[in-house]
Protein backbone atom coordinates (compact mmCIF):
# COMPACT_ATOMS: atom_id res chain seq x y z
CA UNK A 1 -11.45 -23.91 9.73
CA UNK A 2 -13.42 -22.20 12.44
CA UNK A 3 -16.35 -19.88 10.82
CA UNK A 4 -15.94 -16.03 11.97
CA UNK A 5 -18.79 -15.06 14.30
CA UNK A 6 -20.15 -11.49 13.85
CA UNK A 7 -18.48 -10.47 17.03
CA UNK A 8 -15.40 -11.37 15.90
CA UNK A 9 -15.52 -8.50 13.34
CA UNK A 10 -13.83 -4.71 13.44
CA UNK A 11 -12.80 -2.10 11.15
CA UNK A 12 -9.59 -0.76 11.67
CA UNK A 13 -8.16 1.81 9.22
CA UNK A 14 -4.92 2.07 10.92
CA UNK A 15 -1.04 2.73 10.08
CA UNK A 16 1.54 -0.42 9.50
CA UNK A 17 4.24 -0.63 11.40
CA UNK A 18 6.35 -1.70 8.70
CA UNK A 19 8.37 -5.12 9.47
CA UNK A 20 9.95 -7.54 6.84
CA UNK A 21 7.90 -9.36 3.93
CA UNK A 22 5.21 -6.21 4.58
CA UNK A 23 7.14 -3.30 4.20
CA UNK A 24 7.25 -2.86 0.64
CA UNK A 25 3.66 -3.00 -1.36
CA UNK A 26 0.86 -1.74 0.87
CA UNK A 27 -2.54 -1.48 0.68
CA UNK A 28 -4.11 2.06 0.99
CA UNK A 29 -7.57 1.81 -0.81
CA UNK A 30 -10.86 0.21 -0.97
CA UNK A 31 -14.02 -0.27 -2.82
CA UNK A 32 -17.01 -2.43 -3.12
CA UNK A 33 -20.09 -2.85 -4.47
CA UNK A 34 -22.38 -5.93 -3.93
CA UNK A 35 -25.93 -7.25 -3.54
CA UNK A 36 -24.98 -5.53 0.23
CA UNK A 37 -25.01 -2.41 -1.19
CA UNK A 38 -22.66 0.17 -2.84
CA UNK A 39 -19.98 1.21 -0.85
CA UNK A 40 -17.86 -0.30 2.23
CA UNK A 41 -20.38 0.22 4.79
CA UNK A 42 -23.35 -2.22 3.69
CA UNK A 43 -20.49 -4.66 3.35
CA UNK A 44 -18.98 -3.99 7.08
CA UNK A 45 -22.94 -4.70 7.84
CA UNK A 46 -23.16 -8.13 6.00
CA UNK A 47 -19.72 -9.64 7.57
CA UNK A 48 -21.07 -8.08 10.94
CA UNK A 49 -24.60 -9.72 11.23
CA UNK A 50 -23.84 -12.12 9.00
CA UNK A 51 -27.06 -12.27 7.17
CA UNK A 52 -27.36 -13.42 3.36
CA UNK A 53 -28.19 -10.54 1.21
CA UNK A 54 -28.79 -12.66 -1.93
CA UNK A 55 -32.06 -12.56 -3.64
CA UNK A 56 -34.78 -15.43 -4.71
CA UNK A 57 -33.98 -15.11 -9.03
CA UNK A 58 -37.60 -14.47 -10.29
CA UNK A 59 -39.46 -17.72 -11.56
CA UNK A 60 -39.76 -15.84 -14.95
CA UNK A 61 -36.04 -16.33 -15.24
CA UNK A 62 -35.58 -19.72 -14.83
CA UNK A 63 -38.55 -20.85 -15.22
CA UNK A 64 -38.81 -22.32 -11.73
CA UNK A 65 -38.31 -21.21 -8.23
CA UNK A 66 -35.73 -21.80 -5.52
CA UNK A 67 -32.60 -20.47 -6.95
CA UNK A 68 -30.55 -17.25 -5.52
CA UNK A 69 -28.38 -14.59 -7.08
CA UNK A 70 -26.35 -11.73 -5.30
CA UNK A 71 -27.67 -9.00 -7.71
CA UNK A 72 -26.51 -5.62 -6.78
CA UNK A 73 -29.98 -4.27 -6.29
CA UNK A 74 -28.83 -1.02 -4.33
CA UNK A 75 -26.63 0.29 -7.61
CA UNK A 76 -28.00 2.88 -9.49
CA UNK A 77 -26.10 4.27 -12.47
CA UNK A 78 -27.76 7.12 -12.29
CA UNK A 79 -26.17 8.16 -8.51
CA UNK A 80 -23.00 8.58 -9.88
CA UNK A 81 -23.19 10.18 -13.24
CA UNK A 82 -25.20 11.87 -15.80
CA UNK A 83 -27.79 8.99 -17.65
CA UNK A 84 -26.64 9.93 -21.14
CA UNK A 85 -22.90 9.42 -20.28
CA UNK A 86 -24.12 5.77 -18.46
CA UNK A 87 -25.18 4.66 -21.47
CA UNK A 88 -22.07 4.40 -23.15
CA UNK A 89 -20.98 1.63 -20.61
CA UNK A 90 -22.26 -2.32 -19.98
CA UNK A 91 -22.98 -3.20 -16.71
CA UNK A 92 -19.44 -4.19 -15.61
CA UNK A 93 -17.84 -1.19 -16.78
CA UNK A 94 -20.10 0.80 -14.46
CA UNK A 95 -19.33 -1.35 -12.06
CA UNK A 96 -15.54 -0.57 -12.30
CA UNK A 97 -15.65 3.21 -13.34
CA UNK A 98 -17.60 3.50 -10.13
CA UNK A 99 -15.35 1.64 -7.64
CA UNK A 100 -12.57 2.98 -8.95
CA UNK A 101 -13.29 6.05 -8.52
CA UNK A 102 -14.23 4.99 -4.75
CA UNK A 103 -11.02 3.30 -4.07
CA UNK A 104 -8.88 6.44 -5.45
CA UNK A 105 -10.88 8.35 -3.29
CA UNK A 106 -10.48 6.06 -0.20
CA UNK A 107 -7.02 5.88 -0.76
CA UNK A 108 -7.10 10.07 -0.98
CA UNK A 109 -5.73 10.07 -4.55
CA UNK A 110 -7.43 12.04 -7.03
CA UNK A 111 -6.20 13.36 -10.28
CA UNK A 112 -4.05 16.34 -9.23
CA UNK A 113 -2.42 13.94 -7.08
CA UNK A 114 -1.71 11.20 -9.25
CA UNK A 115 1.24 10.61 -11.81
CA UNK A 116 -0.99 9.19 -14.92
CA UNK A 117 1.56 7.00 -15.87
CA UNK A 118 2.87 5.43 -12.97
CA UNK A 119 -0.90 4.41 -12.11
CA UNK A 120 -2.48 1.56 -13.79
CA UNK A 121 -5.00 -0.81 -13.48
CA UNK A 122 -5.53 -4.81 -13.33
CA UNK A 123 -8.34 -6.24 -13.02
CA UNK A 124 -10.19 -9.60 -13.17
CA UNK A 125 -12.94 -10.29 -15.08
CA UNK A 126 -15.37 -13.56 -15.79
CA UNK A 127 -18.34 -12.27 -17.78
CA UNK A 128 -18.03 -8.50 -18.29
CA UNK A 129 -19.66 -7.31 -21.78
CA UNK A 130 -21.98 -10.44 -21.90
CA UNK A 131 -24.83 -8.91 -22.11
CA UNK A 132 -23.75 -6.33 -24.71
CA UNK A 133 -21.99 -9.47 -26.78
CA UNK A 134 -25.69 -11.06 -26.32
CA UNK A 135 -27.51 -7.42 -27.98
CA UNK A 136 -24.80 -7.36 -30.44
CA UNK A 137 -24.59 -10.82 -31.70
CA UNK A 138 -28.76 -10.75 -31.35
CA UNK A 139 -28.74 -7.80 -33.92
CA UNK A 140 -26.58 -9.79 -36.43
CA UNK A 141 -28.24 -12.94 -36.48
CA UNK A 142 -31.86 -11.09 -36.66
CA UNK A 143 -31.37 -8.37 -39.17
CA UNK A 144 -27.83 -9.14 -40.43
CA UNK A 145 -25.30 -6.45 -40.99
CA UNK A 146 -28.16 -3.55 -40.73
CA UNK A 147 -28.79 -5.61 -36.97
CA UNK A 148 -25.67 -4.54 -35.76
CA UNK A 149 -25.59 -1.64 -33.30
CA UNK A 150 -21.51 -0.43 -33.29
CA UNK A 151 -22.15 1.71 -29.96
CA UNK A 152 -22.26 -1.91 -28.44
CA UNK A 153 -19.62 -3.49 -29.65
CA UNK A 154 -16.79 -1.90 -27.69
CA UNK A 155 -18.34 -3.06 -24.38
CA UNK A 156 -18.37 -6.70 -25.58
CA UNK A 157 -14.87 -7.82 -24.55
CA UNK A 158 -13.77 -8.50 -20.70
CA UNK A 159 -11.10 -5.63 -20.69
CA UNK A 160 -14.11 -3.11 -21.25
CA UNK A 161 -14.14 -2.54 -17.70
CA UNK A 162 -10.52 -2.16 -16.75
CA UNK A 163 -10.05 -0.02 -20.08
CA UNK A 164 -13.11 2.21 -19.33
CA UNK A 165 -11.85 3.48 -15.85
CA UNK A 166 -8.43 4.17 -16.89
CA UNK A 167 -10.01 6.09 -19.47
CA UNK A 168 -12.39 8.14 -17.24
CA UNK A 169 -10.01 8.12 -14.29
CA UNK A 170 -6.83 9.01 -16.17
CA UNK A 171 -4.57 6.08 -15.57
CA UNK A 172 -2.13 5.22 -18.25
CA UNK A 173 0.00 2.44 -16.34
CA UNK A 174 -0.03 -0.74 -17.06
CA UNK A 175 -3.58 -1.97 -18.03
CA UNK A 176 -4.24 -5.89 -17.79
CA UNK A 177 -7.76 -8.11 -17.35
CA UNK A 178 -7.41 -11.27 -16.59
CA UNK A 179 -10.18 -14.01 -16.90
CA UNK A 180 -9.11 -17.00 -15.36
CA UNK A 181 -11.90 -19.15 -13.75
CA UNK A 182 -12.50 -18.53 -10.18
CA UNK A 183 -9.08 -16.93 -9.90
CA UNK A 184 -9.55 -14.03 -12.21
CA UNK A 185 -8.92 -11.40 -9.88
CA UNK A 186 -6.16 -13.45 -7.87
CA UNK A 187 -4.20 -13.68 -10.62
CA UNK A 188 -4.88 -9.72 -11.19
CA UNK A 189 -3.42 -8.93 -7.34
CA UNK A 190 -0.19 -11.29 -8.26
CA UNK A 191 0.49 -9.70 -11.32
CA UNK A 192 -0.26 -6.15 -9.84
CA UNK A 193 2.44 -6.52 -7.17
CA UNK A 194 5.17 -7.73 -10.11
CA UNK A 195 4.17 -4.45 -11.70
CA UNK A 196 4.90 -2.53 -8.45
CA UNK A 197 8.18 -4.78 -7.33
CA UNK A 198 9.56 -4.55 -10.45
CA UNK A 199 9.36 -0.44 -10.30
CA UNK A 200 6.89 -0.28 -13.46
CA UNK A 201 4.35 1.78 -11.22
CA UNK A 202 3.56 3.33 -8.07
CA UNK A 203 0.00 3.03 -7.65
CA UNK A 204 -2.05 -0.01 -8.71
CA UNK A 205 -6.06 -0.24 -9.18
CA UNK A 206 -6.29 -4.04 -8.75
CA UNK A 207 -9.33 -6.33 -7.74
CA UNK A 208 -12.47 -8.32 -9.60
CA UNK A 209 -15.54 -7.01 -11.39
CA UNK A 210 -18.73 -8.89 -12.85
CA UNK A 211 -22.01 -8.39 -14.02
CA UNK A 212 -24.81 -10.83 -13.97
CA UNK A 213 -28.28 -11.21 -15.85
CA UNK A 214 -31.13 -13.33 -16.64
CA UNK A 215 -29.56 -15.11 -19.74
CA UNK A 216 -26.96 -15.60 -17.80
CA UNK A 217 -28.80 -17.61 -15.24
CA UNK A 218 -30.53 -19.49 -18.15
CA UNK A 219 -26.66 -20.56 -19.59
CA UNK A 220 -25.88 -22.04 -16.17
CA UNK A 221 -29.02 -24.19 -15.83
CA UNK A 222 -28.42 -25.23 -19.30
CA UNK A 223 -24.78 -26.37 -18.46
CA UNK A 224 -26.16 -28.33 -15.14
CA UNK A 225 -24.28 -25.18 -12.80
CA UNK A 226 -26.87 -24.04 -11.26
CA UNK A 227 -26.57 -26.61 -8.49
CA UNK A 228 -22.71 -26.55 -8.37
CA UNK A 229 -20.35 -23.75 -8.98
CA UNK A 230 -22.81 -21.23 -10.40
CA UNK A 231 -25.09 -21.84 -7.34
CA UNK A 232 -25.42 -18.46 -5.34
CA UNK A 233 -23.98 -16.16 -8.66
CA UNK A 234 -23.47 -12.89 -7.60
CA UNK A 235 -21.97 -9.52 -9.32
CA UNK A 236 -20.31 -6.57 -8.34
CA UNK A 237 -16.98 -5.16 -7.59
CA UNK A 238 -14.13 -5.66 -4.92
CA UNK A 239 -10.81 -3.33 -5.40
CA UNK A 240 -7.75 -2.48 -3.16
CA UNK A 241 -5.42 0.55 -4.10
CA UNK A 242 -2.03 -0.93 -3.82
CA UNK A 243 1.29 1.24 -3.61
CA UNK A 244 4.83 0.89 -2.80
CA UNK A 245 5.18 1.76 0.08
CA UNK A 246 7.79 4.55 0.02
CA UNK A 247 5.76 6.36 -1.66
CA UNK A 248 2.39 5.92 0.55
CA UNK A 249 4.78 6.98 3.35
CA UNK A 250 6.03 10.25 1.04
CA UNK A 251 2.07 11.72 0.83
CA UNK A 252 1.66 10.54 4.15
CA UNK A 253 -1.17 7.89 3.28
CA UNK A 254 -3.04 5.68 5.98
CA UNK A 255 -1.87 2.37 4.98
CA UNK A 256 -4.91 -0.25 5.88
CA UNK A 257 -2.84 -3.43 5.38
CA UNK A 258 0.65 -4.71 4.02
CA UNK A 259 1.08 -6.94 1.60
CA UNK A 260 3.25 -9.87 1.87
CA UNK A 261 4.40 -13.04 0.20
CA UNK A 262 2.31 -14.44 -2.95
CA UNK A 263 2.45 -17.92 -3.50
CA UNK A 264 0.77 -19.65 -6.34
CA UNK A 265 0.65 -23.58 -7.95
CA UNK A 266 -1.37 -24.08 -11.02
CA UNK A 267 -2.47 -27.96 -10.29
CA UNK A 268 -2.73 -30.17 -7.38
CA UNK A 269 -1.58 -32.87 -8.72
CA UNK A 270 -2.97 -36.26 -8.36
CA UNK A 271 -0.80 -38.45 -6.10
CA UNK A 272 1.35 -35.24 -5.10
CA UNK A 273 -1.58 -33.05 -3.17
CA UNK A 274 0.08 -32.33 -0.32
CA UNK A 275 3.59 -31.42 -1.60
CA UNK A 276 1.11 -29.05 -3.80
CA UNK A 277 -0.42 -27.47 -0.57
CA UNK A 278 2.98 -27.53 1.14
CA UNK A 279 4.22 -25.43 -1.74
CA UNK A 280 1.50 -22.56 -0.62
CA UNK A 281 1.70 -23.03 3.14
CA UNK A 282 4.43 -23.61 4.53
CA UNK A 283 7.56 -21.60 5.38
CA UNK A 284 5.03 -18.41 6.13
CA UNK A 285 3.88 -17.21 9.55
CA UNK A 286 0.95 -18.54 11.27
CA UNK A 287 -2.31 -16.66 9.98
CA UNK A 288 -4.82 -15.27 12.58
CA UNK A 289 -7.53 -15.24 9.95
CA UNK A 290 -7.88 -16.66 6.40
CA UNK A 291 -10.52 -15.81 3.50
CA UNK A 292 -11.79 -18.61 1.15
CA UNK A 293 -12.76 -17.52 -2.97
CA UNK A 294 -13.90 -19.64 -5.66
CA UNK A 295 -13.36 -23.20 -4.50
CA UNK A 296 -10.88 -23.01 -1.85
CA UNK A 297 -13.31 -24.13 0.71
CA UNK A 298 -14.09 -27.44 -1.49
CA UNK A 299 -10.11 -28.34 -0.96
CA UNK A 300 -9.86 -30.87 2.13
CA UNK A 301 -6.11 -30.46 2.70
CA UNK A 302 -6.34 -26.42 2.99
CA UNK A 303 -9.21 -27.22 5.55
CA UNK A 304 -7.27 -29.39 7.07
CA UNK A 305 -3.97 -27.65 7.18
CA UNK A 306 -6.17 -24.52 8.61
CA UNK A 307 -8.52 -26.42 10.93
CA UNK A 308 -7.73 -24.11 13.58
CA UNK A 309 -8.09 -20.55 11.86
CA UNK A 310 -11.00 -18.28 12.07
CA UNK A 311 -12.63 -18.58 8.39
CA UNK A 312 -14.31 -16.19 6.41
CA UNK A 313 -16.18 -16.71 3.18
CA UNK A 314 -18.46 -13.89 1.54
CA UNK A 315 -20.38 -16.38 -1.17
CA UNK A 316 -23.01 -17.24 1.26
CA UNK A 317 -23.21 -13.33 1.82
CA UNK A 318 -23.34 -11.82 -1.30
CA UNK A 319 -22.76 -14.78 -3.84
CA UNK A 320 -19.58 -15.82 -5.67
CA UNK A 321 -18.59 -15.12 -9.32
CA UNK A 322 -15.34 -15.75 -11.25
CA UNK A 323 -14.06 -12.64 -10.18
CA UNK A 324 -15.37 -12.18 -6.76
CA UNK A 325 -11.85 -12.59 -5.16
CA UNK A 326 -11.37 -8.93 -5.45
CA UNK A 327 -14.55 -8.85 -3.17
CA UNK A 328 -13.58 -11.23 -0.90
CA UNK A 329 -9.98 -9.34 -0.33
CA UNK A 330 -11.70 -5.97 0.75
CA UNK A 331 -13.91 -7.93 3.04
CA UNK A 332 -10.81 -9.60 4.60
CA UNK A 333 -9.03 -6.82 5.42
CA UNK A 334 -12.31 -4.83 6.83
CA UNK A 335 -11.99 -7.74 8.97
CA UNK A 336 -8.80 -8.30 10.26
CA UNK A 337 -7.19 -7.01 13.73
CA UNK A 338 -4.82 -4.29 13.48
CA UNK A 339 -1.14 -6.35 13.18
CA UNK A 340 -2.63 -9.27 13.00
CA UNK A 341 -1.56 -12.05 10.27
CA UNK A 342 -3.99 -12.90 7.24
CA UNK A 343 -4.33 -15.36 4.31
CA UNK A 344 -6.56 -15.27 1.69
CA UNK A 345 -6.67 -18.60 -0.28
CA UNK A 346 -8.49 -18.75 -3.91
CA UNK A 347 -8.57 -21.68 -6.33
CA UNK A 348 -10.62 -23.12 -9.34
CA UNK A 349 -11.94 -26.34 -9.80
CA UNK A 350 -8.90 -27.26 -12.42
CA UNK A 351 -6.36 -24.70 -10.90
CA UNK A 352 -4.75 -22.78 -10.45
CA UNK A 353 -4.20 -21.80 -6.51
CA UNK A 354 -3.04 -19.10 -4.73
CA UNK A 355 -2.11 -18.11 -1.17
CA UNK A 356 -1.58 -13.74 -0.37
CA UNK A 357 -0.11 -12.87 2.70
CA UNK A 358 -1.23 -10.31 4.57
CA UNK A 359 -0.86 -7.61 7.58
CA UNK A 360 -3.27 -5.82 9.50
CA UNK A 361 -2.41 -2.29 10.03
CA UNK A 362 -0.88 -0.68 13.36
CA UNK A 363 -2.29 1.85 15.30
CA UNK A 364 0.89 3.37 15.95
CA UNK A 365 1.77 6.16 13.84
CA UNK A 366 4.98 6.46 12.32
């Protein structure tokens, strides 16, 4: 696969012209928040000059030098609501109370406009609440019982974040975290669009948030990761507003993509590889552009099958992290042509794998 050169890039916020697998869950929202900076526009700037924005860890974290994280430096609690109220979240759930609150807005839904209850959220999540579990457990094994601190304990568990903005956004839908490897937001977006095929909701909050910290850090060097898949860490947040589209058309909503097939295998199986990678591939339309999360780019056959595709991968940009995907989906579709044809590819070391489909929106208006 071809890498995308910075001149290759454009943002196009345009209309779909709605045509077959497309026309029925479209994307209207986005959000993201990264070591480029909080908001889609440092992003737009990192896939456009194409420089790293990760950070040298400091040698009194490791230890050592030479090691890089995608912390999301630019983020500032503070910016977006009053320090007393911060407090009551971890990391992650800032993260995700924040960007979703972004993405609504992008997506020009706000709580007057929204039916509570056919809105949800789904999110994935790898280490959200780890640094509250690490206070909380601390606390215990110091002091006991009288250690623990029970203002931290409800930000200890991965659906913090996803449960947190519904909470402050008002969204009682369906409410799901998923933490699945590299995948974790993948398999967030797949069940998402279930939830809006099978008429359970009209608007979905779906993408990938993480948090990252020195301890952290120390956990992967301990485990031998630092030089393989926890290389480059990074945190942050990447969601998509996704609707049926009926109903995007009914408020008249600028529709930045359509969403098409999702394919998904949960092993390539020795001996059987390529009927594995056949299973994702083939039967769809040729894609103008495909975007690589978690370990896709480590799978020879996909590179193979796709040798000819621009490619587009945002760890070197702003690290990776288990639920990075969500990250990498924004920055695909702030990247790809108006009507143009896009895949985004994710997979984990043991599985599973998963191909989206989708559509560039058209300038035309409806």
């Amino acid at each position: 696969m071809s890498a995308l050169k910075a001149g290759d890039y454009k943002n196009r916020p345009y209309r779909l012209t709605m045509a077959s697998e497309f026309d029925n869950i479209v994307v209207t929202g986005l959000a993201a928040i990264s070591a480029a900076g909080v908001g889609l526009e440092p992003l737009r700037e990192a896939l456009a000059d194409g420089v790293s924005r990760l950070s040298p860890v400091p040698e009194e974290v490791l230890g050592e030098t030479g090691h890089f994280w995608g912390k999301a430096t630019a983020f500032r609690a503070a910016d977006h609501m009053p320090p007393l109220k911060a407090r009551k979240f971890d990391r992650a759930s800032l993260f995700a109370v924040v960007a979703t609150g972004m993405a609504l807005a992008d997506a020009g839904l706000d709580r007057a406009g929204l039916d509570p209850v056919r809105t949800g959220i789904m999110l994935g999540c790898g280490f959200g609440g780890i640094a509250n579990s690490e206070e909380f457990l601390r606390g215990y094994f110091t002091n006991g019982s009288e250690g623990l601190v029970p203002m931290l304990f409800p930000n200890t568990v991965p659906n913090a974040p996803a449960s947190n903005a519904s909470i402050e956004h008002g969204l009682k839908g369906p409410n799901v975290t998923f933490v699945q490897r590299f995948c974790s937001a993948e398999s967030a977006l797949f069940m998402a669009r279930h939830i809006l095929e099978e008429g359970r909701a009209d608007v979905m909050v779906v993408g990938g948030v993480d948090e990252l910290n020195p301890m952290q850090m120390r956990g992967f060097r301990s485990m031998g990761q630092l030089f393989r898949y926890a290389g480059g860490f990074g945190e942050g947040a990447g969601l998509l507003v996704l609707e049926k589209a009926d109903h995007a058309r009914r408020r008249g909503a600028r529709i930045i993509a359509g969403m098409g097939h999702a394919r998904t295998v949960g092993q390539l199986v020795p001996g059987s590889e390529r009927e594995g990678v056949a299973r994702l591939l083939d039967g769809q339309p040729a894609a103008e552009l495909v975007s690589l999360s978690g370990t896709a780019a480590d799978v020879t056959l996909l590179a193979e099958r796709l040798s000819d595709v621009p490619r587009l991968e945002i760890a070197p940009l702003t690290g990776r992290s288990l639920a990075m995907g969500g990250l990498a989906l924004v920055a695909h579709l702030l990247t790809l042509p108006a009507g143009a044809n896009g895949l985004h590819l994710a997979a984990s070391p043991e599985g599973p794998y998963y191909a989206f489909r989708l559509r560039g929106g058209d300038p035309v208006q409806p």
